[in-house]
Structures are given as structure tokens and as C-alpha cells.
PDB file of N, CA and C in Angstrom:
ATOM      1  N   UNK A   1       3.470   2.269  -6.411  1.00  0.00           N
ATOM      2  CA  UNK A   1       3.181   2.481  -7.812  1.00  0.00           C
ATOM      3  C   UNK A   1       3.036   1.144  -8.534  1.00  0.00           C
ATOM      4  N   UNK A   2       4.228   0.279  -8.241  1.00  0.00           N
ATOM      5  CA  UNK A   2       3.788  -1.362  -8.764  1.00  0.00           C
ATOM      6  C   UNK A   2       2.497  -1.793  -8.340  1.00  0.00           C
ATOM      7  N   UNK A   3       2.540  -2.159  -7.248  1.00  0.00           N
ATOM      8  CA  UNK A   3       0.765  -2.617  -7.111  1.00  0.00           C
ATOM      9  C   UNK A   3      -0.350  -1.818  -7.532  1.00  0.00           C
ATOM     10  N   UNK A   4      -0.218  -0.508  -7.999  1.00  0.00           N
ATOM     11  CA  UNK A   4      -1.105  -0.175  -8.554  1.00  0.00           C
ATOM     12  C   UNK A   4      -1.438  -0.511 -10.009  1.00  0.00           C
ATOM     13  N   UNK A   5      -0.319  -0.614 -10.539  1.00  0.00           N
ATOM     14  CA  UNK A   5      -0.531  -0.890 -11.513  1.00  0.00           C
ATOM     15  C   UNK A   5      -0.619  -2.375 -11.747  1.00  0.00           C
ATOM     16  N   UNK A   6      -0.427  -3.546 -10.972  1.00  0.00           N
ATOM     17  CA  UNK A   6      -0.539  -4.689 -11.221  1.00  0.00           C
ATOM     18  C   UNK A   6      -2.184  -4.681 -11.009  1.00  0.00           C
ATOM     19  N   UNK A   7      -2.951  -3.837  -9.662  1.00  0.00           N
ATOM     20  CA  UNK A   7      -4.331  -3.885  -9.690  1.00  0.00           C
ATOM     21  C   UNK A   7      -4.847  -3.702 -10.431  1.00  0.00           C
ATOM     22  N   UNK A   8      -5.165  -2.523 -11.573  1.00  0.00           N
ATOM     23  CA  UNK A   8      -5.680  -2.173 -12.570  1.00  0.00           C
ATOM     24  C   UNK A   8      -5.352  -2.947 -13.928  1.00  0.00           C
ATOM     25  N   UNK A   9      -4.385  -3.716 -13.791  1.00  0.00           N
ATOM     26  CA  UNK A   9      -4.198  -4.691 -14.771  1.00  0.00           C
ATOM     27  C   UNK A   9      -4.898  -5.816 -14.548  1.00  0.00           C
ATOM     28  N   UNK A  10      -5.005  -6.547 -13.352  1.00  0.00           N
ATOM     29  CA  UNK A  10      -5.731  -7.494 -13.286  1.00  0.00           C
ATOM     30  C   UNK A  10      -7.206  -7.339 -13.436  1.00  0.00           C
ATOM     31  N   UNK A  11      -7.563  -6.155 -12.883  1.00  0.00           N
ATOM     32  CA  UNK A  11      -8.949  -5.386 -12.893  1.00  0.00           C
ATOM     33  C   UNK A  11      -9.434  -5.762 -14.416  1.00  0.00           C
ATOM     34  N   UNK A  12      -8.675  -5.253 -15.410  1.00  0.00           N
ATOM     35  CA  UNK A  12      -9.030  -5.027 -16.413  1.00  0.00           C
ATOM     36  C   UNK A  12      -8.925  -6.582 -17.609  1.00  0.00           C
ATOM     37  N   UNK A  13      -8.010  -7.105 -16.905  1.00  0.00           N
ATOM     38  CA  UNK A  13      -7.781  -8.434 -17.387  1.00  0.00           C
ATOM     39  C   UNK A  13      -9.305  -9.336 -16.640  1.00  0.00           C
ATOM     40  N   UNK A  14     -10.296  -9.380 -15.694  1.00  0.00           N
ATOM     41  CA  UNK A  14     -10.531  -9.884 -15.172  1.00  0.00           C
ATOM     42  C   UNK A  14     -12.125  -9.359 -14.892  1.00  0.00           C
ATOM     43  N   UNK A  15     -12.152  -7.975 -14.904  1.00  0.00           N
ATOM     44  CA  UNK A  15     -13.143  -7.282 -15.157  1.00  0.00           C
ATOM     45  C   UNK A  15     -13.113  -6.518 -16.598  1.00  0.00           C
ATOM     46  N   UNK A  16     -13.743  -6.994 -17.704  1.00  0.00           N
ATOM     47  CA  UNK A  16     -13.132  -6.158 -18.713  1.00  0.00           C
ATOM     48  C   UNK A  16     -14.544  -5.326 -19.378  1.00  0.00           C
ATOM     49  N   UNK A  17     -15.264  -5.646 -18.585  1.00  0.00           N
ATOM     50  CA  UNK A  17     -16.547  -5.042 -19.143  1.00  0.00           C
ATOM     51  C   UNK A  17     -17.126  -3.783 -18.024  1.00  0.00           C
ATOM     52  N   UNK A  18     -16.287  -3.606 -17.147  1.00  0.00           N
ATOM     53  CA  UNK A  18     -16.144  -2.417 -16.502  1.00  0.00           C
ATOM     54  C   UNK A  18     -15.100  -1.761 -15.872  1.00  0.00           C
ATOM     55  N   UNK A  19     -15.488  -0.286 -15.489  1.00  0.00           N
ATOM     56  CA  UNK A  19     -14.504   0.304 -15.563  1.00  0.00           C
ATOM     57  C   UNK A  19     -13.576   0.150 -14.164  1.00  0.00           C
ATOM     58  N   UNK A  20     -12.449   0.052 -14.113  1.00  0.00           N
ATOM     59  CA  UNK A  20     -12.007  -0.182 -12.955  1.00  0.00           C
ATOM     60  C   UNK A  20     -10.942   1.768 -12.291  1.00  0.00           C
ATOM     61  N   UNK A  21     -11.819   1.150 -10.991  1.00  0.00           N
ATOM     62  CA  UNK A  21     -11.405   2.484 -10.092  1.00  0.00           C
ATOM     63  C   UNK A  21     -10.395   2.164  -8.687  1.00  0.00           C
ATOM     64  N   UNK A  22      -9.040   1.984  -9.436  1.00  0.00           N
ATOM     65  CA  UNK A  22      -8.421   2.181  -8.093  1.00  0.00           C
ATOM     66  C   UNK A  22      -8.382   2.812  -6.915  1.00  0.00           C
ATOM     67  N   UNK A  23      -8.419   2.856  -5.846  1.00  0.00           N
ATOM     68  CA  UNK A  23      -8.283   3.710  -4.639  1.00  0.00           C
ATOM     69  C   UNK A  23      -7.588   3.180  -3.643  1.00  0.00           C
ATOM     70  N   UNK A  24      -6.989   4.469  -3.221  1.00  0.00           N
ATOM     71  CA  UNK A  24      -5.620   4.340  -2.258  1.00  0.00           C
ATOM     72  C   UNK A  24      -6.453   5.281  -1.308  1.00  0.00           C
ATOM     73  N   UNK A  25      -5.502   4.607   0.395  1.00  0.00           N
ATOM     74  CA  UNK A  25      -6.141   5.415   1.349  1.00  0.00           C
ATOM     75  C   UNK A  25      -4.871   6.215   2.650  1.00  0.00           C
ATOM     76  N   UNK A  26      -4.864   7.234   2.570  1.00  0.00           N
ATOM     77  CA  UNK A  26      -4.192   7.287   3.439  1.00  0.00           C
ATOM     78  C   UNK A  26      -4.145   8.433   4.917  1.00  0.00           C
ATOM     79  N   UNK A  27      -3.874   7.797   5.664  1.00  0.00           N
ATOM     80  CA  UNK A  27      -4.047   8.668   6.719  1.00  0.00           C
ATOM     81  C   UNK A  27      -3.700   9.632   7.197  1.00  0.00           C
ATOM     82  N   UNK A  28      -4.169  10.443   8.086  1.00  0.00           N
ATOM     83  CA  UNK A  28      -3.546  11.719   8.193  1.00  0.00           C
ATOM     84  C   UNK A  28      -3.208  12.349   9.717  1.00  0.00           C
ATOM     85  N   UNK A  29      -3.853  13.687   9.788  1.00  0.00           N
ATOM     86  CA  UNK A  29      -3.786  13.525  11.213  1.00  0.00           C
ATOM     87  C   UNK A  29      -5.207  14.067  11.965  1.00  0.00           C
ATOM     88  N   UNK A  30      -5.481  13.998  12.828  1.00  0.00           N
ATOM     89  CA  UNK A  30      -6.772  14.197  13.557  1.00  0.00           C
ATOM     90  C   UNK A  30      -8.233  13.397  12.990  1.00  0.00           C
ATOM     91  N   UNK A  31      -7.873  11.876  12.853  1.00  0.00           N
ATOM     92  CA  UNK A  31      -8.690  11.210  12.415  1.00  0.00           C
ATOM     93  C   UNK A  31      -9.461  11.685  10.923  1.00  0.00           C
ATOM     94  N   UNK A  32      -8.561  12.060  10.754  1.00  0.00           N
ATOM     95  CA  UNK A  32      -8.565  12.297   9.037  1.00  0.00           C
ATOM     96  C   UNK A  32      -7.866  11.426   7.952  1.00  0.00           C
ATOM     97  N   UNK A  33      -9.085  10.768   6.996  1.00  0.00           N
ATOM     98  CA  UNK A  33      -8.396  10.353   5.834  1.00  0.00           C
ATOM     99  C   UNK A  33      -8.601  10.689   4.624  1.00  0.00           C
ATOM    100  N   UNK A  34      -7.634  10.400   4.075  1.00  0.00           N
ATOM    101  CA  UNK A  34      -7.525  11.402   2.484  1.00  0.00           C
ATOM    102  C   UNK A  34      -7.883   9.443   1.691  1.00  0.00           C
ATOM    103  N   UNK A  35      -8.369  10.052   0.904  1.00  0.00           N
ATOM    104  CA  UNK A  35      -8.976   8.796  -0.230  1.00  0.00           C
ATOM    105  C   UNK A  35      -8.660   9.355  -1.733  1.00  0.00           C
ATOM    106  N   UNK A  36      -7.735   8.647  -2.232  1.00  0.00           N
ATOM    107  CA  UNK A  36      -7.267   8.793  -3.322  1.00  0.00           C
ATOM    108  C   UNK A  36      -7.737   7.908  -4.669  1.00  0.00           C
ATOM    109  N   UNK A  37      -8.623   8.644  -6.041  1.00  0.00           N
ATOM    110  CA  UNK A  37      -8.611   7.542  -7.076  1.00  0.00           C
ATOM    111  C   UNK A  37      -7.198   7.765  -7.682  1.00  0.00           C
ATOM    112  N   UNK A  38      -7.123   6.861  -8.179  1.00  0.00           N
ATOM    113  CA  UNK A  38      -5.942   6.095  -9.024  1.00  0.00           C
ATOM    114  C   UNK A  38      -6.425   5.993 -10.396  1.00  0.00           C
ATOM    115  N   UNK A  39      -5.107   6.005 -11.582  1.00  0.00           N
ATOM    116  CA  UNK A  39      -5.136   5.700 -12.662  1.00  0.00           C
ATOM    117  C   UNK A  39      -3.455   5.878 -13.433  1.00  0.00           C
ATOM    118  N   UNK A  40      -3.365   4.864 -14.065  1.00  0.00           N
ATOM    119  CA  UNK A  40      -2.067   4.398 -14.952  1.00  0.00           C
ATOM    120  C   UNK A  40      -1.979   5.055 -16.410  1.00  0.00           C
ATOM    121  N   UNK A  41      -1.284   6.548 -16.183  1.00  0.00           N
ATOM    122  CA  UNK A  41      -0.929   7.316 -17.767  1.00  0.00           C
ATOM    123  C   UNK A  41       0.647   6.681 -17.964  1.00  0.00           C
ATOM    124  N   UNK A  42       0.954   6.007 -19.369  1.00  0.00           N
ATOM    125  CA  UNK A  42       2.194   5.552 -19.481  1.00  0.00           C
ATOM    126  C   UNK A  42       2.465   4.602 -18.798  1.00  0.00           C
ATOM    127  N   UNK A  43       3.435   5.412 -18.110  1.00  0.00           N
ATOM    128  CA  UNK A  43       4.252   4.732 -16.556  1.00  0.00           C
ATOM    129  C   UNK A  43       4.117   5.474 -15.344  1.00  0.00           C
ATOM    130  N   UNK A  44       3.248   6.028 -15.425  1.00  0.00           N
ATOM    131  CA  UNK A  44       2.955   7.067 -14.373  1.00  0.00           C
ATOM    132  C   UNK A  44       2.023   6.873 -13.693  1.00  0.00           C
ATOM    133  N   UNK A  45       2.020   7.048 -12.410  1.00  0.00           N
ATOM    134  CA  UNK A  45      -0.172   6.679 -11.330  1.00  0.00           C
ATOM    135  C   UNK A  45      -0.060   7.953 -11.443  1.00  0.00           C
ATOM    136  N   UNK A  46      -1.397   8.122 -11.660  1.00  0.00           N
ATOM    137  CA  UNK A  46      -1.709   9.860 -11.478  1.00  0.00           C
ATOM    138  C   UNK A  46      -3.001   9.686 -10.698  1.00  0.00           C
ATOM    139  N   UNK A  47      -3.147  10.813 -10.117  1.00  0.00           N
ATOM    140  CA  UNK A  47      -4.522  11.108  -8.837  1.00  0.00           C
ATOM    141  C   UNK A  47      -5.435  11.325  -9.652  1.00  0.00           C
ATOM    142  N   UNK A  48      -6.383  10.968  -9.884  1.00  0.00           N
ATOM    143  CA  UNK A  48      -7.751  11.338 -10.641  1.00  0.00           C
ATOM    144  C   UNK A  48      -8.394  12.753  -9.960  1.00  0.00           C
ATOM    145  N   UNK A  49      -8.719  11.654  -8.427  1.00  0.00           N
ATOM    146  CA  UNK A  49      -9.439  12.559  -7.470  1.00  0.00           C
ATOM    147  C   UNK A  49      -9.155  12.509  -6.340  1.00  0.00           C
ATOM    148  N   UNK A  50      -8.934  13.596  -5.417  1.00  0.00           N
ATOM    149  CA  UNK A  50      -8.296  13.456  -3.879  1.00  0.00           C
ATOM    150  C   UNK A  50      -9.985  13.805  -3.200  1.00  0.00           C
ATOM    151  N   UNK A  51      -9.882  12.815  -2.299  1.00  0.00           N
ATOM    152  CA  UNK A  51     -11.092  13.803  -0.800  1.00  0.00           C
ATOM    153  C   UNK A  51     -10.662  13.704   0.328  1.00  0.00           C
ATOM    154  N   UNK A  52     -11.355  14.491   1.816  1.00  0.00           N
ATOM    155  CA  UNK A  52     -10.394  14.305   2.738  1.00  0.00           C
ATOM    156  C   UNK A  52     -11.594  13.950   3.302  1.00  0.00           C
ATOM    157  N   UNK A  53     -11.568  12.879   4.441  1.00  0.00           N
ATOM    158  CA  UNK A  53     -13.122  12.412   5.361  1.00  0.00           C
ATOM    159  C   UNK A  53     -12.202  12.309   6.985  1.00  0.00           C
ATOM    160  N   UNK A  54     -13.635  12.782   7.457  1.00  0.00           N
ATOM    161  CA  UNK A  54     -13.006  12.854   9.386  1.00  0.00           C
ATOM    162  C   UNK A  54     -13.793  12.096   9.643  1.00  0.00           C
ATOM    163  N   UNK A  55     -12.839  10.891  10.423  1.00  0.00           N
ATOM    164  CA  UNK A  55     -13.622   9.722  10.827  1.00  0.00           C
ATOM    165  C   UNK A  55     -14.354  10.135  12.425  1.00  0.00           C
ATOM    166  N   UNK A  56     -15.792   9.974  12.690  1.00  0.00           N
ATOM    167  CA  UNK A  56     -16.394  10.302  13.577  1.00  0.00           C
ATOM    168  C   UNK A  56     -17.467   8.876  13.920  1.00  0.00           C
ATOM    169  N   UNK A  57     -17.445   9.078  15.149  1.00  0.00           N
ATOM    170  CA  UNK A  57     -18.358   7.989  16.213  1.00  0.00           C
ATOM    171  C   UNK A  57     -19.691   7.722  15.225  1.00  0.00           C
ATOM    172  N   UNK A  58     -20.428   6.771  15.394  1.00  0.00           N
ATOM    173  CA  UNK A  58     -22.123   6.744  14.104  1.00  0.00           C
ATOM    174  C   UNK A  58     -22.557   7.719  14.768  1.00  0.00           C
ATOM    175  N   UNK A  59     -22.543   7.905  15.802  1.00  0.00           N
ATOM    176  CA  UNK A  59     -23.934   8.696  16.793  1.00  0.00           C
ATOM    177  C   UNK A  59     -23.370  10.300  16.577  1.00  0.00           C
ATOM    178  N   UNK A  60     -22.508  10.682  16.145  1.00  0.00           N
ATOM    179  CA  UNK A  60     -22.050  11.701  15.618  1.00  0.00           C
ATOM    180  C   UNK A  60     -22.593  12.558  14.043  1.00  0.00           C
ATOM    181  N   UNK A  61     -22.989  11.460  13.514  1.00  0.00           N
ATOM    182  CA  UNK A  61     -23.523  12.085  12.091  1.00  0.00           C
ATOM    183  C   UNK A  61     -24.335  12.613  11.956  1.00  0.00           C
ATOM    184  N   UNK A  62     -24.710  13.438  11.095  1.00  0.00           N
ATOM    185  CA  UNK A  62     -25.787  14.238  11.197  1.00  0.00           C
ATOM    186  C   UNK A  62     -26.711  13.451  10.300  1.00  0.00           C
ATOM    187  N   UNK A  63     -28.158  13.286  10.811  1.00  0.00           N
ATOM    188  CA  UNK A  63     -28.698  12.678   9.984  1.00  0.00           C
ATOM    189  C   UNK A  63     -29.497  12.857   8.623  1.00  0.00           C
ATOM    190  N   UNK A  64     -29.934  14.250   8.524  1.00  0.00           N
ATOM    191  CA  UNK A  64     -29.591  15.099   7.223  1.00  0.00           C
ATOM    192  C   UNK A  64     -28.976  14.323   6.340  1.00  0.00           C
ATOM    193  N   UNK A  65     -27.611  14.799   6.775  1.00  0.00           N
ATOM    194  CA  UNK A  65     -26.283  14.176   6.009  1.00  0.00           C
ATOM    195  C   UNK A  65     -26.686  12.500   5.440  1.00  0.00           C
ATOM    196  N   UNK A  66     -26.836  11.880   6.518  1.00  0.00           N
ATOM    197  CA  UNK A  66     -26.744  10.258   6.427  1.00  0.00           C
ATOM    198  C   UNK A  66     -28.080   9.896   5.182  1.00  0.00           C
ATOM    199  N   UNK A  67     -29.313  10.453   5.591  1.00  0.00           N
ATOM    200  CA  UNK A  67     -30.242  10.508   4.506  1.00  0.00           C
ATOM    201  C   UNK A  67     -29.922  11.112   2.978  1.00  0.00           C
ATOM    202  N   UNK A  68     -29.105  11.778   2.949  1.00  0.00           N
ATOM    203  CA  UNK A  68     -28.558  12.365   1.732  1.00  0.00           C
ATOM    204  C   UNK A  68     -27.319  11.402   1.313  1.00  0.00           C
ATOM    205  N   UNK A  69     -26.903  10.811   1.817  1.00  0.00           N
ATOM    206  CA  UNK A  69     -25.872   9.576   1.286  1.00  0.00           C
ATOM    207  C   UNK A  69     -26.617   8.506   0.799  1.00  0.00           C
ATOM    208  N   UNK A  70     -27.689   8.057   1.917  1.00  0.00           N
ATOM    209  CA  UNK A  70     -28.347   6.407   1.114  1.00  0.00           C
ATOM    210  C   UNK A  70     -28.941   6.781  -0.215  1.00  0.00           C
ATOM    211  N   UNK A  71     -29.524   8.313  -0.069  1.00  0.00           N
ATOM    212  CA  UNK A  71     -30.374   8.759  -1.440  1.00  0.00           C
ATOM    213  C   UNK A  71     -29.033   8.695  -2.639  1.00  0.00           C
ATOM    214  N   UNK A  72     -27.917   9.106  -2.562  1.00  0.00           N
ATOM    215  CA  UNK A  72     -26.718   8.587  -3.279  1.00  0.00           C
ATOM    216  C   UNK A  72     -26.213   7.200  -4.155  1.00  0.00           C
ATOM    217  N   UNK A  73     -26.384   6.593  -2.649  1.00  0.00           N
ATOM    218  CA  UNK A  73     -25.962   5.303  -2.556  1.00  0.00           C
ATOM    219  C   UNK A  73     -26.905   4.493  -3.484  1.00  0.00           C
ATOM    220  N   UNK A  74     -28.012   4.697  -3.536  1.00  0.00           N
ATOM    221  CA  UNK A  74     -29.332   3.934  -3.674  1.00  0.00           C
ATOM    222  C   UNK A  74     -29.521   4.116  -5.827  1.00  0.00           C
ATOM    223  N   UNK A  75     -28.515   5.173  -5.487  1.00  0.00           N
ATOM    224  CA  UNK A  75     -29.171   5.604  -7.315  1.00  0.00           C
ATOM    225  C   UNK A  75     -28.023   4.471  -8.154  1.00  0.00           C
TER     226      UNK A  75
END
């Protein structure tokens, strides 16, 4: 909870002309990770947004999928 909030302080001390998005990562089980945004109410971190991603081989992705991310990525 301290380093989060020391990040978003410096973020904001340092970046102040945008918005700063903490994220925490943590692991799980079956090559699963949960990706957490962050944000400082009070004295409190609160979760903005949780997702869960299954880490898989490149040659595993569907490429559908992968074309629909750069089109993401790209905007």
C-alpha cells in the first residue's frame, strides 16, 4: 500500500499533465495473471479494475485475436 502510494505521488509530482495509472500484478495459478489498476481514496488503494490473462506460448495466439489488439494498440 506504501509504494503505491509513494508511485502515484511521484507520478503526479513528476508527470502532472497526465493521468497516472498504477498497476499491480499478481500471480496466480495455471499460468494465470490477474493485473490490477490502482488508485489512492484518502488512505486507502482501491482496485479501479481487476483482469485475469493466461500466459500462453506466441505461436499459441490466435491471430484474429492478435490483429484485434494492434488495431487497439494503434488507436
Amino acid at each position: 500500500m506504501v509504494q503505491t502510494q509513494q508511485d502515484i505521488a511521484v507520478c503526479a509530482e513528476k508527470f502532472s499533465s497526465i493521468r497516472c495509472r498504477a498497476i499491480s500484478v499478481q500471480s496466480m495459478s495455471d499460468k494465470v495473471i490477474a493485473l490490477f489498476e490502482l488508485t489512492v481514496q484518502g488512505d486507502e488503494v482501491k482496485v479501479v479494475d481487476e483482469r485475469h490473462y493466461k500466459l500462453v506460448p506466441a505461436d499459441r495466439i490466435d491471430p484474429a485475436a492478435l490483429r484485434a489488439y494492434r488495431n487497439v494498440s494503434a488507436k
